[in-house]
C-alpha atoms as a PDB file:
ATOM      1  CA  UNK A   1     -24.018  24.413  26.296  1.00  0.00           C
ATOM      2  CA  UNK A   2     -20.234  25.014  27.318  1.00  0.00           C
ATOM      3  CA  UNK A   3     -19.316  21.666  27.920  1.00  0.00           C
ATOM      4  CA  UNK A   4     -20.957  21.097  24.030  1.00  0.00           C
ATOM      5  CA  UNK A   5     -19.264  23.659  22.557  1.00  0.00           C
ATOM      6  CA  UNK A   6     -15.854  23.101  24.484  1.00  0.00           C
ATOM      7  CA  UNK A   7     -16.190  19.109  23.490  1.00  0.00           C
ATOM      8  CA  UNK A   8     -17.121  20.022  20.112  1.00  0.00           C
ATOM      9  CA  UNK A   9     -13.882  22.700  19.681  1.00  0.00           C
ATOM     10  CA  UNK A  10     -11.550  19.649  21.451  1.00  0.00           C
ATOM     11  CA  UNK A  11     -12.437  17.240  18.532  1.00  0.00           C
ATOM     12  CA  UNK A  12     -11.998  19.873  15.988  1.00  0.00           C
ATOM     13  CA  UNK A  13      -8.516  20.405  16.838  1.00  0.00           C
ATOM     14  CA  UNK A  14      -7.855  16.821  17.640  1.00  0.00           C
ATOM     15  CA  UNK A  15      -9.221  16.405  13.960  1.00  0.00           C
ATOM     16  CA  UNK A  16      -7.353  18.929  12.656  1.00  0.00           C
ATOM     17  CA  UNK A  17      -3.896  17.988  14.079  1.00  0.00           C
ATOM     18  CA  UNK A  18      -4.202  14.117  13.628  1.00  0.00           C
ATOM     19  CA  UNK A  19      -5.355  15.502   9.627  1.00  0.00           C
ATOM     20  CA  UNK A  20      -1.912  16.963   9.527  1.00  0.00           C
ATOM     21  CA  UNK A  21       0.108  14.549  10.438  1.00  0.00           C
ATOM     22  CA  UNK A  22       2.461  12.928   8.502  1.00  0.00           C
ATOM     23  CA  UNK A  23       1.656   9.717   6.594  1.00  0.00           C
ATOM     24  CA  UNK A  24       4.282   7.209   7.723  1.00  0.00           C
ATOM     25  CA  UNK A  25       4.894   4.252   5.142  1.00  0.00           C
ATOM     26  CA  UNK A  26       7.701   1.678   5.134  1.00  0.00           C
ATOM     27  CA  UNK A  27      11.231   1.875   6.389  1.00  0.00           C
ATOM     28  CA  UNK A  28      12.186   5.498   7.199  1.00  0.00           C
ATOM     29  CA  UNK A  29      15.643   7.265   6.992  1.00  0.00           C
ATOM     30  CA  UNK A  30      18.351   5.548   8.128  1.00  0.00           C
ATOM     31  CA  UNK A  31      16.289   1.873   8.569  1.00  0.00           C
ATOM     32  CA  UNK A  32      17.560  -1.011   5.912  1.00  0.00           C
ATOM     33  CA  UNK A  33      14.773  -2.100   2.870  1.00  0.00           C
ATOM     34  CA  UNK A  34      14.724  -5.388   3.372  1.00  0.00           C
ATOM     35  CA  UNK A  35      15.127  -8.507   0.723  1.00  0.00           C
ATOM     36  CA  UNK A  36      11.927  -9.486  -1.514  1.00  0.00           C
ATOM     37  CA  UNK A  37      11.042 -11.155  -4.507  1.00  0.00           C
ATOM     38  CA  UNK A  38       8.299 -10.160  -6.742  1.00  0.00           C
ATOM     39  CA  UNK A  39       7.156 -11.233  -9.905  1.00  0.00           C
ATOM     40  CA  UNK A  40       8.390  -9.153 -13.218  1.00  0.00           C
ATOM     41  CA  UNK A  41       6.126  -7.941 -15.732  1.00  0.00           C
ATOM     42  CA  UNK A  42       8.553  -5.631 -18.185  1.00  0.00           C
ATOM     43  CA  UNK A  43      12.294  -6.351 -18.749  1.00  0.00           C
ATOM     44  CA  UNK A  44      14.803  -8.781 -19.086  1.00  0.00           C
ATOM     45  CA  UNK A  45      13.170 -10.389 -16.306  1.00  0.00           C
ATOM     46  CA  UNK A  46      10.095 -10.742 -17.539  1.00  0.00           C
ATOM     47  CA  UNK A  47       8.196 -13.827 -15.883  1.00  0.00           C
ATOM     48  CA  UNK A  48      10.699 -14.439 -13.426  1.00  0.00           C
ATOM     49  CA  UNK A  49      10.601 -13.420  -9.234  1.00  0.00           C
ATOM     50  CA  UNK A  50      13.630 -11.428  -8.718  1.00  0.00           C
ATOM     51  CA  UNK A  51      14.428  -9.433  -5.535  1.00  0.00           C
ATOM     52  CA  UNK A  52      16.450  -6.334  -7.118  1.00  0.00           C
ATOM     53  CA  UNK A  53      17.381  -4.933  -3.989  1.00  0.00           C
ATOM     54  CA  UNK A  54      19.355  -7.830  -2.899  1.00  0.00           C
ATOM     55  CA  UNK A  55      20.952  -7.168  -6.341  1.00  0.00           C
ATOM     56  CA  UNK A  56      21.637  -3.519  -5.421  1.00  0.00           C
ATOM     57  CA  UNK A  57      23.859  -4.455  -2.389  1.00  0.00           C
ATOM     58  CA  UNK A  58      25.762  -1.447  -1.727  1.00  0.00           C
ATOM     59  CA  UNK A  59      24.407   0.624  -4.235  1.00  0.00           C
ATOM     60  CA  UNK A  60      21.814   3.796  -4.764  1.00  0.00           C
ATOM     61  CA  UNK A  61      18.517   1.983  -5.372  1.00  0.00           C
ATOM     62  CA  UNK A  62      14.880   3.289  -6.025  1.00  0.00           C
ATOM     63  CA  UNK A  63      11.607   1.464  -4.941  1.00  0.00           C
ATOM     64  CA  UNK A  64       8.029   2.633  -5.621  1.00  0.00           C
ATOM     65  CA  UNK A  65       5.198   0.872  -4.381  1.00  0.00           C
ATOM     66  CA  UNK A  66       1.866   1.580  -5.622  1.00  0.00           C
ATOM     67  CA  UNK A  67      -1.501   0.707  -5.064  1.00  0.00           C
ATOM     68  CA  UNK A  68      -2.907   2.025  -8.033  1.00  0.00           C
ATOM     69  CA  UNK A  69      -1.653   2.426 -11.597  1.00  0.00           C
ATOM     70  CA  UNK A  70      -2.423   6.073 -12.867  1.00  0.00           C
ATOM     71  CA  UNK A  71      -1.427   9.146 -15.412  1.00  0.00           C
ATOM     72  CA  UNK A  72       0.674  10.523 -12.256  1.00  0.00           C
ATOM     73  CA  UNK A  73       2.166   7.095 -11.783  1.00  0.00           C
ATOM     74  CA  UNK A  74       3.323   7.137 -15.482  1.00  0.00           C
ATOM     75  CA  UNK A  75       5.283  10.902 -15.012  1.00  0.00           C
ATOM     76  CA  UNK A  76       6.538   9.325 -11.514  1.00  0.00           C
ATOM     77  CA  UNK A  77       8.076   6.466 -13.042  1.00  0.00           C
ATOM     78  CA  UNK A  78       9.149   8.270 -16.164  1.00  0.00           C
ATOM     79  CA  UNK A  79      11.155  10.811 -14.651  1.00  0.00           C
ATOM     80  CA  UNK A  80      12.210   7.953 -12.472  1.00  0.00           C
ATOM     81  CA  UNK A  81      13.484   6.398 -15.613  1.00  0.00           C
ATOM     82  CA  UNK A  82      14.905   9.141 -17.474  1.00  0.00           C
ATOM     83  CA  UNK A  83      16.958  10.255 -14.127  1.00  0.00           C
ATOM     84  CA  UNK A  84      18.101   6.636 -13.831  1.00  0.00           C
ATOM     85  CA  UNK A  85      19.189   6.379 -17.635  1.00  0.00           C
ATOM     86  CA  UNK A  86      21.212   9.949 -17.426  1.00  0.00           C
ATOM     87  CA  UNK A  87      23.109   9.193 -13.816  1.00  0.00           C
ATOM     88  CA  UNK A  88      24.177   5.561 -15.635  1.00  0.00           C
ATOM     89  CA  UNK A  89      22.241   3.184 -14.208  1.00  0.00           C
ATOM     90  CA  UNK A  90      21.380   3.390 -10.752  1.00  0.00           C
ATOM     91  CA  UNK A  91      18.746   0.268  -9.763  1.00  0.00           C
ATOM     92  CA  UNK A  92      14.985   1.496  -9.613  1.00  0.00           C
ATOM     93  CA  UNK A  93      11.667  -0.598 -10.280  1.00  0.00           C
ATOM     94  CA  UNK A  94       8.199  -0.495  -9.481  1.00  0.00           C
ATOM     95  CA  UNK A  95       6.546  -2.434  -7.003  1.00  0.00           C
ATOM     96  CA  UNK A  96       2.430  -2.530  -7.598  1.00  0.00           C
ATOM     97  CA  UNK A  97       1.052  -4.292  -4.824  1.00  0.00           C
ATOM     98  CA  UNK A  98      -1.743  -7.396  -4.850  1.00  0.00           C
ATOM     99  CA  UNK A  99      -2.176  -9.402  -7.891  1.00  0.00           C
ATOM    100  CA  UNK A 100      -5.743  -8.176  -8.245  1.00  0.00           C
ATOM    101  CA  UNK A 101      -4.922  -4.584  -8.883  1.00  0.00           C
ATOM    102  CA  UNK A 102      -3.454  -5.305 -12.485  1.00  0.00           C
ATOM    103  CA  UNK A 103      -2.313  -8.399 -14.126  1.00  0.00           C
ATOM    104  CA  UNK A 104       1.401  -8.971 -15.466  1.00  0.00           C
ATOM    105  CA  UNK A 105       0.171  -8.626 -18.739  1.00  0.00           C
ATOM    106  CA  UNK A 106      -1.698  -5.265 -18.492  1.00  0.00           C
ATOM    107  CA  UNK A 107       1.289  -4.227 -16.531  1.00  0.00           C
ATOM    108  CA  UNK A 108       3.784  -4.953 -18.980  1.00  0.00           C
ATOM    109  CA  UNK A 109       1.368  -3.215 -21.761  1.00  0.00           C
ATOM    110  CA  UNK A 110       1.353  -0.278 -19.498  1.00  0.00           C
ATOM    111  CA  UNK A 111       5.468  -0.042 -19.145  1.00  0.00           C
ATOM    112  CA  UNK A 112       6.009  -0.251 -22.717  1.00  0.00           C
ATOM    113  CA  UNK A 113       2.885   2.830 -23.196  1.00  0.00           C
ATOM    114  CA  UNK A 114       4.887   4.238 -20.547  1.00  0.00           C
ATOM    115  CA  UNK A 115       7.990   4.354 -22.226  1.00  0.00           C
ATOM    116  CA  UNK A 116      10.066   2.971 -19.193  1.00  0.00           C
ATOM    117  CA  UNK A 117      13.224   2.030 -21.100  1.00  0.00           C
ATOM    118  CA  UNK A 118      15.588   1.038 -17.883  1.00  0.00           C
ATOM    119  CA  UNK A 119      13.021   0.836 -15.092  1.00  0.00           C
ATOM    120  CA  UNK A 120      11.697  -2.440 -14.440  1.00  0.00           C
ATOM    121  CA  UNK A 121       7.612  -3.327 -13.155  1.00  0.00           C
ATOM    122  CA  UNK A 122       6.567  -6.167 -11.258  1.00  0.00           C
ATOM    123  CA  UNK A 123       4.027  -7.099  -9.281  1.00  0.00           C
ATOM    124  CA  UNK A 124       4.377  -8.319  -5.696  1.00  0.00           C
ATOM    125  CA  UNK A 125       1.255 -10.516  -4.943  1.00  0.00           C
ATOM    126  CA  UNK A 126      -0.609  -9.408  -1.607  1.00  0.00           C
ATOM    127  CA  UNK A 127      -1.735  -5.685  -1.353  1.00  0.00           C
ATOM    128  CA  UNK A 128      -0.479  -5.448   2.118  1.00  0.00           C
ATOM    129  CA  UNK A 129       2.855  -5.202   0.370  1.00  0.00           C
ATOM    130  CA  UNK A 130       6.414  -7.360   1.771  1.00  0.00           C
ATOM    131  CA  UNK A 131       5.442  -8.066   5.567  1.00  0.00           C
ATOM    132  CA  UNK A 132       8.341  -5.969   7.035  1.00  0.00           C
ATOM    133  CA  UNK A 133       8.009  -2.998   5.561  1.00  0.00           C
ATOM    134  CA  UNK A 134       4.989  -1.740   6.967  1.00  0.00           C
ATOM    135  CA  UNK A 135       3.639   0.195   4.470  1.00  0.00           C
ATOM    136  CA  UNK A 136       0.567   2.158   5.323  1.00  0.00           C
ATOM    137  CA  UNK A 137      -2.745   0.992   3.886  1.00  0.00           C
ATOM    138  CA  UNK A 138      -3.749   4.737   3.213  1.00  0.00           C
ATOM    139  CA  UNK A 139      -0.373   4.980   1.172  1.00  0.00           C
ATOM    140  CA  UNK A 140      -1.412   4.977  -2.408  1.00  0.00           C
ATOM    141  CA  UNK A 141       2.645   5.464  -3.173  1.00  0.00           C
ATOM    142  CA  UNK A 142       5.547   4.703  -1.150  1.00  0.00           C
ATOM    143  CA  UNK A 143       8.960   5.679  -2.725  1.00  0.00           C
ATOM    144  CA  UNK A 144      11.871   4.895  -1.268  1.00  0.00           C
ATOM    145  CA  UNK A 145      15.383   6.023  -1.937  1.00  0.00           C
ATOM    146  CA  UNK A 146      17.872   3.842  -0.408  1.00  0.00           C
ATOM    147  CA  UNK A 147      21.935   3.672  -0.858  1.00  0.00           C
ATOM    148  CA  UNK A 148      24.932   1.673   1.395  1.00  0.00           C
ATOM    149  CA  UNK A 149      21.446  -0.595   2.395  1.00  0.00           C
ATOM    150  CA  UNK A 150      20.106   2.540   4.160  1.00  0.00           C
ATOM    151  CA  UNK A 151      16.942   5.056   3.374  1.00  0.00           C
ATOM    152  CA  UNK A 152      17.935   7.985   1.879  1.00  0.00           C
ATOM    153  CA  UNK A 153      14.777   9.464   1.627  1.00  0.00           C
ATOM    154  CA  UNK A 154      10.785   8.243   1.862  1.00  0.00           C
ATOM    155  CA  UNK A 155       7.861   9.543   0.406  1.00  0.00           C
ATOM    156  CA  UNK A 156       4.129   8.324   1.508  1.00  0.00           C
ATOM    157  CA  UNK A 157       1.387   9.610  -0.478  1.00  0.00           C
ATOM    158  CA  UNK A 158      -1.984   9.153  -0.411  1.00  0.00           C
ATOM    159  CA  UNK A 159      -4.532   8.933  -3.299  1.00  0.00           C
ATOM    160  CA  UNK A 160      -4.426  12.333  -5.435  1.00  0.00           C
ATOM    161  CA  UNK A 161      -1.653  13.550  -3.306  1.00  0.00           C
ATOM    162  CA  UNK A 162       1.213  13.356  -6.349  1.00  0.00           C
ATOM    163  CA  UNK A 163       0.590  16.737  -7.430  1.00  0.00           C
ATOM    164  CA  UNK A 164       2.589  18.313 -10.231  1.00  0.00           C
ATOM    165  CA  UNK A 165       4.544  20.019  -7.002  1.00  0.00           C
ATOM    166  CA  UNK A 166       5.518  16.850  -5.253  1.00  0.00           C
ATOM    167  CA  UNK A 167       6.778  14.969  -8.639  1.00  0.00           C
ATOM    168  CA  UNK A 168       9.003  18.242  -9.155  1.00  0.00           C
ATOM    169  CA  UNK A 169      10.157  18.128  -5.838  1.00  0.00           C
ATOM    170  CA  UNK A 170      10.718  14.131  -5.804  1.00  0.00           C
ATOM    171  CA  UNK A 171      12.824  14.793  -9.344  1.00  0.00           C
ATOM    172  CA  UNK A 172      14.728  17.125  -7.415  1.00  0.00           C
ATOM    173  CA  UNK A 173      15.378  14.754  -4.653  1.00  0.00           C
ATOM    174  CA  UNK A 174      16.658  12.097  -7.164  1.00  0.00           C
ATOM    175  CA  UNK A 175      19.251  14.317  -8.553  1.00  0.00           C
ATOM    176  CA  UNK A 176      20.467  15.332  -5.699  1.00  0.00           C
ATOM    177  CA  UNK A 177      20.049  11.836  -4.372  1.00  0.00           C
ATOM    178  CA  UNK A 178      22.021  10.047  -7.227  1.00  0.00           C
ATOM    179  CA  UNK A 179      24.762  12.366  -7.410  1.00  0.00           C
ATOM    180  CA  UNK A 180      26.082  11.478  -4.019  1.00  0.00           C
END
């Protein structure tokens, strides 16, 4: 009965520690995002495959990568936006990974109901997301900060987890972030 109860109390704790820990997506502070090219659905660049953070070069850039396309998603992206349009211009876009999780067309509908003025939306074709970047399956958002080609900051967030809290805190970051 020990032995159960001691076995059962291990696993418990294992459970509750591995629970805890940190979800780890894509390059981390101080690592370099990488190039990639993925297909535009909003902007300028509508149609085309552009790779926008080869475009950034030395400058403050913002990624998001999504899984899923949702209410939160839209506040996300539009304080994304507005931040973006009041600091000048700094480069951000959105990233929705694997071609079956929204078309470029519904994609582009949802940008303009969005009201991204600045902030371009593409979609980059496999779900796994670019190969070196790593970004954690259980990752329904990955946001990544970046300037002088390094991680500023990175956020990993799984489904439900971009609470009211965390996009206050990630609009803090940015402001912080861009005024550097």
């Amino acid at each position: 009965m020990k032995v159960l109860l001691t076995s059962a109390l291990l696993l418990s704790i294992s459970a509750i520690s591995f629970a805890a820990d940190p979800l780890v997506s894509g390059p981390q502070v101080g690592q370099r995002p990488g190039p990639y090219s993925f297909l535009v659905s909003s902007g300028p660049e509508r149609g085309q495959l552009t790779c926008y953070v080869c475009e950034t070069a030395e400058k403050p850039g913002v990624i998001v990568f999504a899984r899923t396309v949702s209410g939160q998603m839209a506040k996300l992206m539009q304080k994304i936006d507005a931040q973006a349009i009041a600091m000048g211009g700094p480069k951000c876009w959105l990233t929705v990974l694997g071609e079956k999780t929204i078309s470029q067309d519904e994609l582009g509908k949802w940008t303009k109901e969005t009201g991204l003025k600045s902030t371009p939306t593409g979609v980059f074709d496999d779900p796994v997301g670019p190969p070196a970047y790593l970004l954690a399956e259980q990752a329904d958002i990955t946001i990544l900060m970046f300037n002088n080609k390094k991680v500023v900051h990175n956020y990993a967030l799984k489904v439900d987890q971009l609470t009211e809290k965390q996009l206050t805190e990630i609009e803090q970051k940015l402001g912080t972030f861009w005024k550097k």
